[in-house]
Protein backbone atom coordinates (compact mmCIF):
# COMPACT_ATOMS: atom_id res chain seq x y z
CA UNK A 1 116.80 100.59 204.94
CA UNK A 2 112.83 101.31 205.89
CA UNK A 3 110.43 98.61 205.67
CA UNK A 4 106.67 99.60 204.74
CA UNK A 5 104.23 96.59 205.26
CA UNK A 6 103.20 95.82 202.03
CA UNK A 7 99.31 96.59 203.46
CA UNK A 8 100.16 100.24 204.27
CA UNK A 9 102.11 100.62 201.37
CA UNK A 10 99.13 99.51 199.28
CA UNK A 11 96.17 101.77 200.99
CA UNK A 12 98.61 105.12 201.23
CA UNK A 13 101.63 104.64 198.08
CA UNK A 14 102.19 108.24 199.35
CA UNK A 15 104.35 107.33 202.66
CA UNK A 16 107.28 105.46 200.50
CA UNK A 17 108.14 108.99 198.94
CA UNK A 18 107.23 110.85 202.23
CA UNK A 19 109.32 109.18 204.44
CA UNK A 20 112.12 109.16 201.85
CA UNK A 21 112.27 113.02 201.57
CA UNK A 22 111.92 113.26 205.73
CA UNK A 23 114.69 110.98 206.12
CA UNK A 24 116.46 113.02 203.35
CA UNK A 25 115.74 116.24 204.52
CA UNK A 26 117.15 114.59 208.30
CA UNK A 27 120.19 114.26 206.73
CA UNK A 28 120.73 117.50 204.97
CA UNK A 29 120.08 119.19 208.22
CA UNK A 30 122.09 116.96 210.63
CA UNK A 31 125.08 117.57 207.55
CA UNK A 32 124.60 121.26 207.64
CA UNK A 33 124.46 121.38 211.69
CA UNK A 34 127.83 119.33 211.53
CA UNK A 35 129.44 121.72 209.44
CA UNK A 36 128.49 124.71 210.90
CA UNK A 37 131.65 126.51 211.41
CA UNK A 38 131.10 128.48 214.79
CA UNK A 39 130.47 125.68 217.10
CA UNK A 40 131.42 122.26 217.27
CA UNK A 41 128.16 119.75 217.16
CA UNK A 42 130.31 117.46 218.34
CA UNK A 43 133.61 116.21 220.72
CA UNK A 44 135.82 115.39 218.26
CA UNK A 45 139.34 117.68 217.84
CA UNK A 46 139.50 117.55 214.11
CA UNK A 47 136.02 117.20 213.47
CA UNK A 48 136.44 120.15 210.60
CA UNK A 49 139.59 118.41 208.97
CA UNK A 50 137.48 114.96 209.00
CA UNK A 51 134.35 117.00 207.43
CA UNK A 52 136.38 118.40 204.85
CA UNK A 53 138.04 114.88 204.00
CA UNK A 54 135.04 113.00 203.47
CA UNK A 55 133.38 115.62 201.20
CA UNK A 56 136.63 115.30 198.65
CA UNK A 57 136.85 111.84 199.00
CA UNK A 58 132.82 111.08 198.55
CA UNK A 59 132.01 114.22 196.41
CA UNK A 60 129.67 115.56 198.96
CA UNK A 61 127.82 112.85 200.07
CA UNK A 62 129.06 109.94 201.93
CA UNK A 63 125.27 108.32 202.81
CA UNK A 64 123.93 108.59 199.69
CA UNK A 65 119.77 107.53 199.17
CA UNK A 66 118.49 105.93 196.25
CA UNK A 67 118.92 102.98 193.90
CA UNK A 68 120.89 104.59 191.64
CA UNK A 69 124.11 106.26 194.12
CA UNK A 70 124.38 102.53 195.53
CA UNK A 71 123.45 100.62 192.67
CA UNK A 72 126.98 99.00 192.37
CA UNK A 73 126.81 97.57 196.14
CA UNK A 74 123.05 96.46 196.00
CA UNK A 75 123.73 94.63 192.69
CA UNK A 76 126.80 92.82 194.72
CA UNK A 77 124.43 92.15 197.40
CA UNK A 78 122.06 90.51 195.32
CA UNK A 79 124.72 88.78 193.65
CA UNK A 80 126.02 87.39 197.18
CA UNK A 81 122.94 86.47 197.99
CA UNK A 82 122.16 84.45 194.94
CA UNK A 83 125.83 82.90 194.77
CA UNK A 84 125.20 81.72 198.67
CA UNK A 85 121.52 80.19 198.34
CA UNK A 86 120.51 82.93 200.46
CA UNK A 87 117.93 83.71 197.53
CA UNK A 88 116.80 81.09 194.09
CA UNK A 89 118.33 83.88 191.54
CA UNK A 90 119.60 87.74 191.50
CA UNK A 91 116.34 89.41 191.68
CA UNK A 92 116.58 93.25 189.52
CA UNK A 93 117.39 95.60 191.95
CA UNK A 94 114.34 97.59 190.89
CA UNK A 95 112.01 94.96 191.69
CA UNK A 96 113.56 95.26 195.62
CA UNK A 97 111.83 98.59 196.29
CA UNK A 98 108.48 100.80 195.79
CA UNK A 99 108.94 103.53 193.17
CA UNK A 100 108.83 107.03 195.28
CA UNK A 101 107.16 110.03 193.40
CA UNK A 102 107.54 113.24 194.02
């Protein structure tokens, strides 16, 4: 999760949805580089077999962004939260983050 003071947010609304696609785009790349067939990014002996695991198990995308990939666990969250005094009452999960356009 990236917090934006609420001050920044409010002078330039353009940095929730920038940082959102650079973060996305960090992750596409890092994926892609950990893929790549002809060298191994990284130590690990069945790196490929692992790789290929986790995209039939998660459909392609095991870190997915956004409310609405992770809607299910933020919703529990809030529900914890509420259900521990941690928070009054379950707040909408769309109220918990800046709309991004783009």
């Amino acid at each position: 999760m990236i917090v934006i003071r609420k001050e920044l947010y409010e002078r330039h609304p353009f940095v929730a949805t920038s940082l959102y696609d650079a973060f996305g785009a960090a992750k596409d790349w890092a994926w892609q580089k950990m893929c790549y067939p002809g060298t191994l990014r990284y130590m690990l002996p069945w790196l490929a077999a692992d790789i290929e695991e986790v995209d039939m198990l998660f459909g392609g995308d095991c870190w997915p962004y956004g409310i609405e990939p992770n809607r299910p666990t933020l919703e529990a969250l809030v529900a914890y939260m509420a259900e521990q005094g941690l928070i009054a009452a379950p707040i909408p999960v769309e109220k918990l983050f800046v709309p991004t356009y783009g």
